[in-house]
C-alpha atoms as a PDB file:
ATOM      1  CA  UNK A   1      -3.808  26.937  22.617  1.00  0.00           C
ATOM      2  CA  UNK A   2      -6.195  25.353  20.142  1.00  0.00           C
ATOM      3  CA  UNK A   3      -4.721  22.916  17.937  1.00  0.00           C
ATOM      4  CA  UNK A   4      -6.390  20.517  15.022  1.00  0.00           C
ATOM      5  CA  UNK A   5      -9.316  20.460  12.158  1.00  0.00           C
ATOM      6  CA  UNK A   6     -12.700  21.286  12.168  1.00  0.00           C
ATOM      7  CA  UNK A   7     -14.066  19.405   8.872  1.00  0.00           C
ATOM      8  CA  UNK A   8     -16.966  21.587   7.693  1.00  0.00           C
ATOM      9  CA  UNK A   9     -19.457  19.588   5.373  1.00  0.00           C
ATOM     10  CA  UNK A  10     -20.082  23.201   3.466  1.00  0.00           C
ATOM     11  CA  UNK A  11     -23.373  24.001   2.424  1.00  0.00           C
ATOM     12  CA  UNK A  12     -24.219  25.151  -1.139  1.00  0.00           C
ATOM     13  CA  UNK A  13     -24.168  28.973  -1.506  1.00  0.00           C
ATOM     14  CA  UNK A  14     -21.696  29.367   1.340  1.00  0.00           C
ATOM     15  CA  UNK A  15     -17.960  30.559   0.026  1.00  0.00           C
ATOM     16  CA  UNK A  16     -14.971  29.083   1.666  1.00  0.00           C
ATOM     17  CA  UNK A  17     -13.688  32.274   3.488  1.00  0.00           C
ATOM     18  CA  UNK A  18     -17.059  32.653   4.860  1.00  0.00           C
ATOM     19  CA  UNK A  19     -16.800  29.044   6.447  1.00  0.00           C
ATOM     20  CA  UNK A  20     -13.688  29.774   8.023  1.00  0.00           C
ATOM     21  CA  UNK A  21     -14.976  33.391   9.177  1.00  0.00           C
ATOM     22  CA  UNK A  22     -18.454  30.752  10.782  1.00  0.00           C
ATOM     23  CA  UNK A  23     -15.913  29.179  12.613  1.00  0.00           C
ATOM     24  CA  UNK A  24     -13.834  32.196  13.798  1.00  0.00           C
ATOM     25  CA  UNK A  25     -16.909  33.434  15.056  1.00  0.00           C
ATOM     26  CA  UNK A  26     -18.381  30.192  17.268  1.00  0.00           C
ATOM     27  CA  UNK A  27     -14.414  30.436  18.525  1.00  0.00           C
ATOM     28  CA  UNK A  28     -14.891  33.995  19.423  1.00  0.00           C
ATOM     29  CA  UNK A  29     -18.540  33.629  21.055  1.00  0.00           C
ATOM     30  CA  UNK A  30     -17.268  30.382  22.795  1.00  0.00           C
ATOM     31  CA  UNK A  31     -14.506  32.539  24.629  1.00  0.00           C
ATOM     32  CA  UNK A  32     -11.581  31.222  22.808  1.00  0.00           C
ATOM     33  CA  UNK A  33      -8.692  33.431  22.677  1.00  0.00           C
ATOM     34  CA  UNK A  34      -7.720  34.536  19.257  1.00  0.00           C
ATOM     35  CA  UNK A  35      -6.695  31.570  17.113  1.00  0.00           C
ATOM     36  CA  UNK A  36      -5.303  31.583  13.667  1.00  0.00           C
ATOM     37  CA  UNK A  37      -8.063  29.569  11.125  1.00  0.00           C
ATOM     38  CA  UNK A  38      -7.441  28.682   7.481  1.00  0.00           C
ATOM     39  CA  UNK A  39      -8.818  26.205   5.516  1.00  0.00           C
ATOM     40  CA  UNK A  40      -7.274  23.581   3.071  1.00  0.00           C
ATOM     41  CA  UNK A  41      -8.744  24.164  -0.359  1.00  0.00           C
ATOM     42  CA  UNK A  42     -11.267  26.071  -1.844  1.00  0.00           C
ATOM     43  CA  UNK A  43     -14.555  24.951  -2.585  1.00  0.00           C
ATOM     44  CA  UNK A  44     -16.925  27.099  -4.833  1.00  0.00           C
ATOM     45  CA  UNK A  45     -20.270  28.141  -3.325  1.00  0.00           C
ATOM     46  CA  UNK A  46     -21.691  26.349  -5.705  1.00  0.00           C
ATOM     47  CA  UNK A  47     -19.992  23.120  -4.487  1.00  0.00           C
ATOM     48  CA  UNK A  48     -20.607  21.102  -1.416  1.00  0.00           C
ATOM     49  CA  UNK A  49     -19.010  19.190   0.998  1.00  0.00           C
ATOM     50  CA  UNK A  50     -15.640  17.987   2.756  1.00  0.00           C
ATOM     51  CA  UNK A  51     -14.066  21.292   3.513  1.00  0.00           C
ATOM     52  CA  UNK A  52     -11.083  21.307   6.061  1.00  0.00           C
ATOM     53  CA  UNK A  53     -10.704  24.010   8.646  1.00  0.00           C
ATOM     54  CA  UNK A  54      -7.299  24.056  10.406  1.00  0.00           C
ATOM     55  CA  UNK A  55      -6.702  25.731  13.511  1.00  0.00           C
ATOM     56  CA  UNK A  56      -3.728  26.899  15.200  1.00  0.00           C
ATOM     57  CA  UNK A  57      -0.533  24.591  14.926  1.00  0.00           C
ATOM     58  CA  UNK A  58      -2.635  22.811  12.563  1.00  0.00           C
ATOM     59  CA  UNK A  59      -2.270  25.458   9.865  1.00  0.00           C
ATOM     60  CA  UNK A  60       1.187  25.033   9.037  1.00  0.00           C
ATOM     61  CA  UNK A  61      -0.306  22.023   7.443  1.00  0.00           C
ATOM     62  CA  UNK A  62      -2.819  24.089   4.854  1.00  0.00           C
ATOM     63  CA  UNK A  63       0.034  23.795   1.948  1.00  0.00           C
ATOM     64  CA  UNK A  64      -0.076  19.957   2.452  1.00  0.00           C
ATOM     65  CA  UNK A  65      -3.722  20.160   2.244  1.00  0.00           C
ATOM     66  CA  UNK A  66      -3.360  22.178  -1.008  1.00  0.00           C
ATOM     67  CA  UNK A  67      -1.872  19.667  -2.757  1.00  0.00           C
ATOM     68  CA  UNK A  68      -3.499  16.774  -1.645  1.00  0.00           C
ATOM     69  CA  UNK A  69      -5.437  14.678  -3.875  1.00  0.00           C
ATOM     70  CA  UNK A  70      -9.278  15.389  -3.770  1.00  0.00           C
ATOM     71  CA  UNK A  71     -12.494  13.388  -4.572  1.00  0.00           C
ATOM     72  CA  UNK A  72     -15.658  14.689  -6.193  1.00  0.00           C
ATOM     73  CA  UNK A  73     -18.906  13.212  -7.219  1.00  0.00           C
ATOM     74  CA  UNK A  74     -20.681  15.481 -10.004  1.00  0.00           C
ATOM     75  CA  UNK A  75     -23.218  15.646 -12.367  1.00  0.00           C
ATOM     76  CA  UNK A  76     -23.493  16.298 -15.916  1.00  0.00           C
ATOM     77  CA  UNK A  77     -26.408  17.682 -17.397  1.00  0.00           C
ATOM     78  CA  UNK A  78     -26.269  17.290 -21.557  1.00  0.00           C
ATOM     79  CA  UNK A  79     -27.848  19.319 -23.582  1.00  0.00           C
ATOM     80  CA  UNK A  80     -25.991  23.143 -22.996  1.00  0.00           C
ATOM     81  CA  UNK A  81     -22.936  24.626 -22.327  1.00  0.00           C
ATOM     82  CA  UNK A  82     -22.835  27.563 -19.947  1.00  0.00           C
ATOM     83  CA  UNK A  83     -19.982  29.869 -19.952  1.00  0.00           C
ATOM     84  CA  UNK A  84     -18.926  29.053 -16.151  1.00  0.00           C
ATOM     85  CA  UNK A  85     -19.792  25.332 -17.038  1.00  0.00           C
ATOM     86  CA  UNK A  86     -21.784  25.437 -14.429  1.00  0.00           C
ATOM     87  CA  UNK A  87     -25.716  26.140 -13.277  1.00  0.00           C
ATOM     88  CA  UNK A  88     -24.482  29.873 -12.522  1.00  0.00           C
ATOM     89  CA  UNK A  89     -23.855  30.755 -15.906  1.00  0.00           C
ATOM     90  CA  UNK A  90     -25.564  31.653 -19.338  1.00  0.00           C
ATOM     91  CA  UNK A  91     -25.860  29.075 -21.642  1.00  0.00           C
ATOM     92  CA  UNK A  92     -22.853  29.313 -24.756  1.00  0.00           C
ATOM     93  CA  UNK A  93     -23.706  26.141 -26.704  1.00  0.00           C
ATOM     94  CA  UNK A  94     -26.589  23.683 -27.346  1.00  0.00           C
ATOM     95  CA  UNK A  95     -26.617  20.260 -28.749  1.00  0.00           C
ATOM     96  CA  UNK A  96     -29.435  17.603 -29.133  1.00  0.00           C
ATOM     97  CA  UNK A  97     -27.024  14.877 -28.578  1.00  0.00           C
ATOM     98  CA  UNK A  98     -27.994  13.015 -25.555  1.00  0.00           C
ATOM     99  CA  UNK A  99     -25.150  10.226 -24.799  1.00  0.00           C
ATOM    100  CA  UNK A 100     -26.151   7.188 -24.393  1.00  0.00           C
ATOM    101  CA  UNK A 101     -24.992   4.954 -20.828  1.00  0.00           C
ATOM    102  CA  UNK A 102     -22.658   2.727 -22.888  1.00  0.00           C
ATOM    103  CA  UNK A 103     -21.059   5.800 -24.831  1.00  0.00           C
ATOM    104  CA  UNK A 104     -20.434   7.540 -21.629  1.00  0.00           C
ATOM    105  CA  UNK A 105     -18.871   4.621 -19.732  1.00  0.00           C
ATOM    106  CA  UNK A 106     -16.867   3.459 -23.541  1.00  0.00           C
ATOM    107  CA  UNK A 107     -15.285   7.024 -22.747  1.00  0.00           C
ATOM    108  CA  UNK A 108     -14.515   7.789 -19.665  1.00  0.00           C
ATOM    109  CA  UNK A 109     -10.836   5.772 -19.658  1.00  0.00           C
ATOM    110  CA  UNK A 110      -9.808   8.976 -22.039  1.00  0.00           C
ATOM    111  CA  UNK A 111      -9.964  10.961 -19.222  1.00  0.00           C
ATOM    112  CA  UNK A 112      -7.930   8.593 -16.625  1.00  0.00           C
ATOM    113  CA  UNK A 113      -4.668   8.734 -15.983  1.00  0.00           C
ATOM    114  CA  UNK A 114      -2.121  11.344 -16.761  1.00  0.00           C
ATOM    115  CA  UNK A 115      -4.235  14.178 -18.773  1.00  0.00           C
ATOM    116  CA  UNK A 116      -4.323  18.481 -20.031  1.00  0.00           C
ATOM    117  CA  UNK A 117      -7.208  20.238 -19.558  1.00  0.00           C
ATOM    118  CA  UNK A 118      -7.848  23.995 -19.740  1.00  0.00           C
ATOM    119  CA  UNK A 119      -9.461  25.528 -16.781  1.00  0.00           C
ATOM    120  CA  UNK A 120     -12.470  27.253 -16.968  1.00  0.00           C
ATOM    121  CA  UNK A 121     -12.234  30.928 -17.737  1.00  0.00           C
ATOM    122  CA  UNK A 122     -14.494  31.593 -14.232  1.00  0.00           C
ATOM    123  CA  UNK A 123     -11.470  30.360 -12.238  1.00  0.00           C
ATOM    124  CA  UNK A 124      -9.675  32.291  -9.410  1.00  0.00           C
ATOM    125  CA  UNK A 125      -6.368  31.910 -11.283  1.00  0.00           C
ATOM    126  CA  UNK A 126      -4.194  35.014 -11.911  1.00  0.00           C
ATOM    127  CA  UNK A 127      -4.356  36.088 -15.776  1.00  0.00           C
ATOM    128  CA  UNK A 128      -2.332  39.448 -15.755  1.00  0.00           C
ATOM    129  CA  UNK A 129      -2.230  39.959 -12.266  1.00  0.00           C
ATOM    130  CA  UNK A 130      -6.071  39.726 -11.996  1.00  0.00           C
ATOM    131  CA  UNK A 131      -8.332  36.518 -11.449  1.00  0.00           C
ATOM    132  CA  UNK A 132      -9.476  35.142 -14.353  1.00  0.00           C
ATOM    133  CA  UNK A 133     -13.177  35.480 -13.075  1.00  0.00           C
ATOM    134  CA  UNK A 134     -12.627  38.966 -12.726  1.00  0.00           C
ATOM    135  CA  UNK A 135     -11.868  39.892 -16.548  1.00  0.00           C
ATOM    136  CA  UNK A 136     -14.641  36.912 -17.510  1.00  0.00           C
ATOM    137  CA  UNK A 137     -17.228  39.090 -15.964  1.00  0.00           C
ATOM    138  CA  UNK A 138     -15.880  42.183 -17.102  1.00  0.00           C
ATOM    139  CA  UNK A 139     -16.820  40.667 -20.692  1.00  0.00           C
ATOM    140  CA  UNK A 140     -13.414  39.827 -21.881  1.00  0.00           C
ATOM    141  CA  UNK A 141     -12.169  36.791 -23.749  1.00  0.00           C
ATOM    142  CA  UNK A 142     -10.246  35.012 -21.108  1.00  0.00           C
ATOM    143  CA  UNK A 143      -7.898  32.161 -22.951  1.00  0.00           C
ATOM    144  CA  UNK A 144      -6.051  30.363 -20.230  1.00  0.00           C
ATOM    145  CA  UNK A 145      -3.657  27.758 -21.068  1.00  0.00           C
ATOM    146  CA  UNK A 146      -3.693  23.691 -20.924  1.00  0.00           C
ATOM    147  CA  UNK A 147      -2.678  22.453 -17.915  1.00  0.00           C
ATOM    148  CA  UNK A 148      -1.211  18.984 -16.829  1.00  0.00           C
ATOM    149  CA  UNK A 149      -3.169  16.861 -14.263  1.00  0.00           C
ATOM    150  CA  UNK A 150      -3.722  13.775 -12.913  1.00  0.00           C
ATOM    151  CA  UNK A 151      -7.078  11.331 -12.974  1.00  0.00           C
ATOM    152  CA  UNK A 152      -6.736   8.692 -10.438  1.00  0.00           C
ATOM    153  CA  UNK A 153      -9.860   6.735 -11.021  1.00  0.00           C
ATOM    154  CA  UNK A 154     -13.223   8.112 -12.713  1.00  0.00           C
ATOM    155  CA  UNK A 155     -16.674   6.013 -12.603  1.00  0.00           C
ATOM    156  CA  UNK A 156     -20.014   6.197 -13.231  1.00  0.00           C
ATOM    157  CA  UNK A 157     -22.337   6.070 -10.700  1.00  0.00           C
ATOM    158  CA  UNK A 158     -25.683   6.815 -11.846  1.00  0.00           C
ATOM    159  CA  UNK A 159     -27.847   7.797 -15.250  1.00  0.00           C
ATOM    160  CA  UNK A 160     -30.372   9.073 -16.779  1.00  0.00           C
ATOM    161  CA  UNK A 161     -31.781  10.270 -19.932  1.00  0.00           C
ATOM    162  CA  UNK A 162     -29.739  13.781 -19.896  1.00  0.00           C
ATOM    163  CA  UNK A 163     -27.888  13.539 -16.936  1.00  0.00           C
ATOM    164  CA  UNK A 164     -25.134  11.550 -15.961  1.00  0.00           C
ATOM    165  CA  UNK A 165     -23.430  11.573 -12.450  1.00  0.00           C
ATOM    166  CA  UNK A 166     -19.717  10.618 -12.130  1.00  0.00           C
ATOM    167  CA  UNK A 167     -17.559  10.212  -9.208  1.00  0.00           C
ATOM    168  CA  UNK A 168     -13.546  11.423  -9.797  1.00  0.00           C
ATOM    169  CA  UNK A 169     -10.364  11.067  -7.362  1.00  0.00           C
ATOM    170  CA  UNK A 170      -7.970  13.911  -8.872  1.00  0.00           C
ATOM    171  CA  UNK A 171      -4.692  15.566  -8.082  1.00  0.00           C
ATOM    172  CA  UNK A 172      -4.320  19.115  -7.651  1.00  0.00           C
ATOM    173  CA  UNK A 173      -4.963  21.675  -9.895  1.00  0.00           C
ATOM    174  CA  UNK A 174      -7.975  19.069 -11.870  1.00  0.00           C
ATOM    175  CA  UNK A 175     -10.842  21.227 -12.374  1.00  0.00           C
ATOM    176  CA  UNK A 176     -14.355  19.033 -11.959  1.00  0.00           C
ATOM    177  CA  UNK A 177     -16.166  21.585 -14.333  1.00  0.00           C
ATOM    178  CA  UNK A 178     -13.421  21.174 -17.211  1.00  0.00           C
ATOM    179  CA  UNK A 179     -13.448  17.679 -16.561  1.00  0.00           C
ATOM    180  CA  UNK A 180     -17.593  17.799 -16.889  1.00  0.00           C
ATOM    181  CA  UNK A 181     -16.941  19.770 -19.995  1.00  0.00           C
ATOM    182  CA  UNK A 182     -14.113  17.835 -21.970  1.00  0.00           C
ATOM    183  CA  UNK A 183     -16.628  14.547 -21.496  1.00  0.00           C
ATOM    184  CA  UNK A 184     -19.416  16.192 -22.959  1.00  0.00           C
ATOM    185  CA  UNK A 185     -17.508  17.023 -26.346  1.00  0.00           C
ATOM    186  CA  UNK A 186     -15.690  14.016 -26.299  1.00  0.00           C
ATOM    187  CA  UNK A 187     -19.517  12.572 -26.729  1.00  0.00           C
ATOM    188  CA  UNK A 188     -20.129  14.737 -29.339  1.00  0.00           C
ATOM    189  CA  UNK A 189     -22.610  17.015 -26.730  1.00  0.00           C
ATOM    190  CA  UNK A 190     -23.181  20.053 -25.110  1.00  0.00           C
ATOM    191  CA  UNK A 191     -23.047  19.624 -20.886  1.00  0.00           C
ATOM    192  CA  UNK A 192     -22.527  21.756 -17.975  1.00  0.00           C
ATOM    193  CA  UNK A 193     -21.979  20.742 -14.194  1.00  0.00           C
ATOM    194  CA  UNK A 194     -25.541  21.002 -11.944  1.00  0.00           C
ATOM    195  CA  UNK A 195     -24.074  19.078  -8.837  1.00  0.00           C
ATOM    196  CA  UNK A 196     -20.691  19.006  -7.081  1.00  0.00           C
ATOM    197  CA  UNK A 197     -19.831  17.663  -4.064  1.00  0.00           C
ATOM    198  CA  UNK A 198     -16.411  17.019  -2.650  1.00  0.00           C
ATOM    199  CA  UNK A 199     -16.234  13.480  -0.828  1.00  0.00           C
ATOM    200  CA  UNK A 200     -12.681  13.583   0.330  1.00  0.00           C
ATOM    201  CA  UNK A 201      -9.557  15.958   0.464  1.00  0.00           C
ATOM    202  CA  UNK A 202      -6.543  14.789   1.153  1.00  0.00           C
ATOM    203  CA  UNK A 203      -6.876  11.966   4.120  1.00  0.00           C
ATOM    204  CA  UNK A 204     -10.212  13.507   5.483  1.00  0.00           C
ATOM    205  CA  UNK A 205     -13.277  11.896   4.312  1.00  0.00           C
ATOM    206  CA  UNK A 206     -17.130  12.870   3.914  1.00  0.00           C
ATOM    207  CA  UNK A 207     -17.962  11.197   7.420  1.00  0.00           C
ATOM    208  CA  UNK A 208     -15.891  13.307   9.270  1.00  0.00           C
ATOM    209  CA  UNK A 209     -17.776  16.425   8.611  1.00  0.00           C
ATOM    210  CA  UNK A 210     -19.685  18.399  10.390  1.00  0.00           C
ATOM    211  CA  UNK A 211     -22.833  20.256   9.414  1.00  0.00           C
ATOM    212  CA  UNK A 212     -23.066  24.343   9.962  1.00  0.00           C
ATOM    213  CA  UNK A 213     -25.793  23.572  12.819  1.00  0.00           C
ATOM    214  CA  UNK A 214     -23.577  21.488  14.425  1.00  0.00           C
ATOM    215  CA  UNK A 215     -20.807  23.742  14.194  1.00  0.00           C
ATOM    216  CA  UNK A 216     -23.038  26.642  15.891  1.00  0.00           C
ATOM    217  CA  UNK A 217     -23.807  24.375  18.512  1.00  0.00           C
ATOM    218  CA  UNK A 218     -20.219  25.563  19.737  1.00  0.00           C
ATOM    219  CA  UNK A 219     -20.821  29.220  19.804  1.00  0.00           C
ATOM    220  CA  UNK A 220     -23.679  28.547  21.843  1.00  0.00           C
ATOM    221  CA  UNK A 221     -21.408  26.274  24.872  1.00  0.00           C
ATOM    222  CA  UNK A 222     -21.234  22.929  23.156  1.00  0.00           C
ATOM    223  CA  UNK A 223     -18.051  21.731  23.651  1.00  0.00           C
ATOM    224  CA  UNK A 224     -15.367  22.583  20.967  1.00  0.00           C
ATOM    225  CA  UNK A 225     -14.059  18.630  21.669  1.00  0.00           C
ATOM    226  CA  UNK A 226     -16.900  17.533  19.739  1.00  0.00           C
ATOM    227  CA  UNK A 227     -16.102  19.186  16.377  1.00  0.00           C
ATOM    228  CA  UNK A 228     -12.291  19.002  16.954  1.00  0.00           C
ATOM    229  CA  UNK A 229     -10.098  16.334  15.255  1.00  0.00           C
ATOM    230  CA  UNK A 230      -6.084  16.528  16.273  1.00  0.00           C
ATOM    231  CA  UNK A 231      -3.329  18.348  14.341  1.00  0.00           C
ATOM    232  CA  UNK A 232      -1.495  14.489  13.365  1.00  0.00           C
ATOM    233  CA  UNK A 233      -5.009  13.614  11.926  1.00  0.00           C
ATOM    234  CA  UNK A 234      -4.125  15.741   9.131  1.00  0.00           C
ATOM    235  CA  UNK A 235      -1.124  13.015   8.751  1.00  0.00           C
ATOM    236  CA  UNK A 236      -2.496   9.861   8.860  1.00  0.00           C
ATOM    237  CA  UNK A 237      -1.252   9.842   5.231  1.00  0.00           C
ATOM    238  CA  UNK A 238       2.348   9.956   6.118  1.00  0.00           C
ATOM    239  CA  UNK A 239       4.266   7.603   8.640  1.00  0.00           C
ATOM    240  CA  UNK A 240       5.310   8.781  11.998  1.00  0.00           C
ATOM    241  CA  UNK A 241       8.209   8.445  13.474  1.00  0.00           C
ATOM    242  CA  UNK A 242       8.804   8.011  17.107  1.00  0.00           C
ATOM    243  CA  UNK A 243      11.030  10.514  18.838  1.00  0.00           C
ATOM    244  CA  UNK A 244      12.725   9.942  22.250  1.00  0.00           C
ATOM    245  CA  UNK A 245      12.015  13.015  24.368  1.00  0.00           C
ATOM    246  CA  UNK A 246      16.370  14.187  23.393  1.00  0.00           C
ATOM    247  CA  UNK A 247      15.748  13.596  19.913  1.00  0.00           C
ATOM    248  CA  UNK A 248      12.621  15.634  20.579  1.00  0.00           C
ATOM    249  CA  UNK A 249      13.992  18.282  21.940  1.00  0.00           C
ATOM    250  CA  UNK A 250      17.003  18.470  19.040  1.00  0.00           C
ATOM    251  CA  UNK A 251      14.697  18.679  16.725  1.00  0.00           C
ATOM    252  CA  UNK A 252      12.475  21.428  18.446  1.00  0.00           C
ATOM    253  CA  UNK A 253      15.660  23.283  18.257  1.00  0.00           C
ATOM    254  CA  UNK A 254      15.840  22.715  14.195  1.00  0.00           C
ATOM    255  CA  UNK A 255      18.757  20.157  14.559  1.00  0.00           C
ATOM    256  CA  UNK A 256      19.589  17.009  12.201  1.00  0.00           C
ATOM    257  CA  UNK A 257      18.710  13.583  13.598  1.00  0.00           C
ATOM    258  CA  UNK A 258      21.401  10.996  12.402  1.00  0.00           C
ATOM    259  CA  UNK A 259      21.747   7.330  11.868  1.00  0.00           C
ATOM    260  CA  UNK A 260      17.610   6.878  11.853  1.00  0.00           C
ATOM    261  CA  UNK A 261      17.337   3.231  10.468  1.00  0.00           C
ATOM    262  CA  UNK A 262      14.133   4.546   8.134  1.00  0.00           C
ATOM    263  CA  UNK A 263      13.662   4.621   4.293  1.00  0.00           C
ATOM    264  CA  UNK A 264      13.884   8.357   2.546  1.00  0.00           C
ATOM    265  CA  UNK A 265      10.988  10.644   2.635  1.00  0.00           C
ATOM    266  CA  UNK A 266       8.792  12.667   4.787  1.00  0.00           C
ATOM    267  CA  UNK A 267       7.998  12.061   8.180  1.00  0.00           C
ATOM    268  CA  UNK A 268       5.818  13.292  10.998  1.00  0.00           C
ATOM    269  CA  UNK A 269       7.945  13.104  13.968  1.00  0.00           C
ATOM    270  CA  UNK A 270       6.105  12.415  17.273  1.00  0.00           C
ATOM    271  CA  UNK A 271       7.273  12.287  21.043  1.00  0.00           C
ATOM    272  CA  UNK A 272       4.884   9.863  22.940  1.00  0.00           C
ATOM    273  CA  UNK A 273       1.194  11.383  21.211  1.00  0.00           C
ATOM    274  CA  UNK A 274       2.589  14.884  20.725  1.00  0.00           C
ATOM    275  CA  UNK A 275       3.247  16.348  17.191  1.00  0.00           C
ATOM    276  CA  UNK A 276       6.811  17.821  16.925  1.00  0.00           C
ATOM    277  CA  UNK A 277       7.698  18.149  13.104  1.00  0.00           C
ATOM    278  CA  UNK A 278       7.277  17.620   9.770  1.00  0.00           C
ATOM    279  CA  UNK A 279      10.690  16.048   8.953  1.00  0.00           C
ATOM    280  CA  UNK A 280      12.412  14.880   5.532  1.00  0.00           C
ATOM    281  CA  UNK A 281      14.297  11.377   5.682  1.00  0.00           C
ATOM    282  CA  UNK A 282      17.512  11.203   3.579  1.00  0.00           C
ATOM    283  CA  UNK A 283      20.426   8.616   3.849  1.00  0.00           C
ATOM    284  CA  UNK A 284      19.243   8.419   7.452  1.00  0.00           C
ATOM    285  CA  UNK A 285      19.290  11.925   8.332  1.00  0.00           C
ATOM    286  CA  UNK A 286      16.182  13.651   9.580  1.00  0.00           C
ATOM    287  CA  UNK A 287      15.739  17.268   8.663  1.00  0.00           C
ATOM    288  CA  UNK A 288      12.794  19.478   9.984  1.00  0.00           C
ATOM    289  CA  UNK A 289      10.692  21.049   7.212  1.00  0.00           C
ATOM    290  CA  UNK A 290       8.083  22.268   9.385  1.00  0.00           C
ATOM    291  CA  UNK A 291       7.748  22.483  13.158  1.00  0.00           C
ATOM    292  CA  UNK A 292       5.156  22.235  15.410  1.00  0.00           C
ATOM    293  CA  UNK A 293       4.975  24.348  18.450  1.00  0.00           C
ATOM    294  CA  UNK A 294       2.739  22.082  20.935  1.00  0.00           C
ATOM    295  CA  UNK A 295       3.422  21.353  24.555  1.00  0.00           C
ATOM    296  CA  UNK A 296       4.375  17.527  25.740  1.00  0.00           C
ATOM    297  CA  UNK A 297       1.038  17.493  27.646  1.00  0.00           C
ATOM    298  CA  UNK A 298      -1.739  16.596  25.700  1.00  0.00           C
ATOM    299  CA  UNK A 299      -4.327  19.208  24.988  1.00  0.00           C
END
């Protein structure tokens, strides 16, 4: 069975389900047996970047993934407005106003912290039962409504006369083009995004991608080791808790651990090296909230 992440660095024009179908197919031409691939968060082709690819066991984890915090570096290009807010679009709005590198920086602590933003109307979000992109490019007004996110920290990190490029670590749910957006009107401009790249998602970061080539390299006999991280390092955010090989085996079987000497909240629950569970900590009882079907030998 294969078990863990593949972190693709994703090339621009590439979609996300046509990353994870590159990697079904090196599996497939390297012999592996079929194995269950998703990926934890959708980039747009547009973007570039971290982009994590679970595979087998490690999939269960995808929903974590989903609502991990993510972090971006993009630039702002004053001057227009574009209807997807970003290069792909037609330009909506035009303004001479070209910020200046104290304005921007005198703003950007509006948009730290706790904040709503409207997503773009070229969003995959469900308006109706249909994406919102959908009825955009269908011509139709698409008015979605404020939502509430989270800016952890926003900086500057380099200028010039009518660009800006700014690097943001965001919950869930933050849109990077709204974000671009919002700025430019707060400055009184017109701005669109021309560059995104994700740097992080959750706890994997920028240097443990992998390019496309190198990925190939595995369809062709290179082996899948050298692309591979393990399922727990999906978890390296979370503590682990050490299992004896009976608690092990209770919880494989979905039983409460009691009397565990450990603060409340989640856990990832190993025996020796080996995954078991996802487990929730409460008053000292250990429940399982998601299980992990690997064998005690290391694979």
């Amino acid at each position: 069975m294969t078990n863990g992440w593949i972190i693709l660095d994703k090339p621009l024009e590439l979609g996300s389900t046509q990353a994870v179908g590159a990697v079904k197919r090196n599996l497939r031409e390297a012999g592996y047996r079929k194995v269950k691939v998703g990926h934890g968060g959708t980039l747009d082709p547009l973007a570039t970047g971290v982009l994590p690819i679970a595979l087998g066991e490690a999939t269960k984890l995808c929903g974590r993934m989903l609502d991990a915090s993510k972090e971006y570096a993009f630039t702002v290009q004053f001057g227009s407005e574009t209807d997807t807010l970003d290069l792909e679009g037609k330009v909506i709005a035009e303004s001479p106003v070209r910020p200046s590198l104290a304005e921007i920086e005198a703003v950007l602590p509006r948009f730290t912290g706790p904040i709503e933003q409207v997503p773009p109307a070229y969003s995959a979000l469900m308006v109706d039962g249909q994406r919102a992109y959908d009825r955009a490019r269908a011509g139709e007004e698409v008015a979605l409504k404020s939502r509430a996110v989270t800016v952890y920290s926003l900086r500057l990190e380099t200028f010039a006369d009518d660009a800006a490029t700014l690097v943001a670590h965001v919950s869930k749910g933050t849109y990077i083009r709204s974000l671009a957006r919002d700025i430019a009107r707060a400055l009184g401009a017109a701005g669109h995004v021309t560059m995104l790249r994700r740097l992080r998602a959750g706890p994997f970061a920028e240097n443990q991608a992998i390019s496309l080539d190198k990925l190939n390299e595995v369809g062709k006999g290179a082996p899948l080791e050298n692309v591979l991280l393990p399922l727990e390092a999906g978890l390296v955010d979370i503590p682990a808790l050490n299992l004896s090989p009976e608690q092990a085996s209770m919880v494989r079987q979905g039983r409460v651990l009691t009397g565990l000497p450990h603060d409340d909240g989640l856990y990832w629950a190993r025996c020796g090296t080996v995954p078991v569970a996802l487990v929730e900590l409460s008053g000292g009882d250990a429940r399982v909230t998601r299980g992990f079907n690997l064998s005690d030998v290391a694979e």
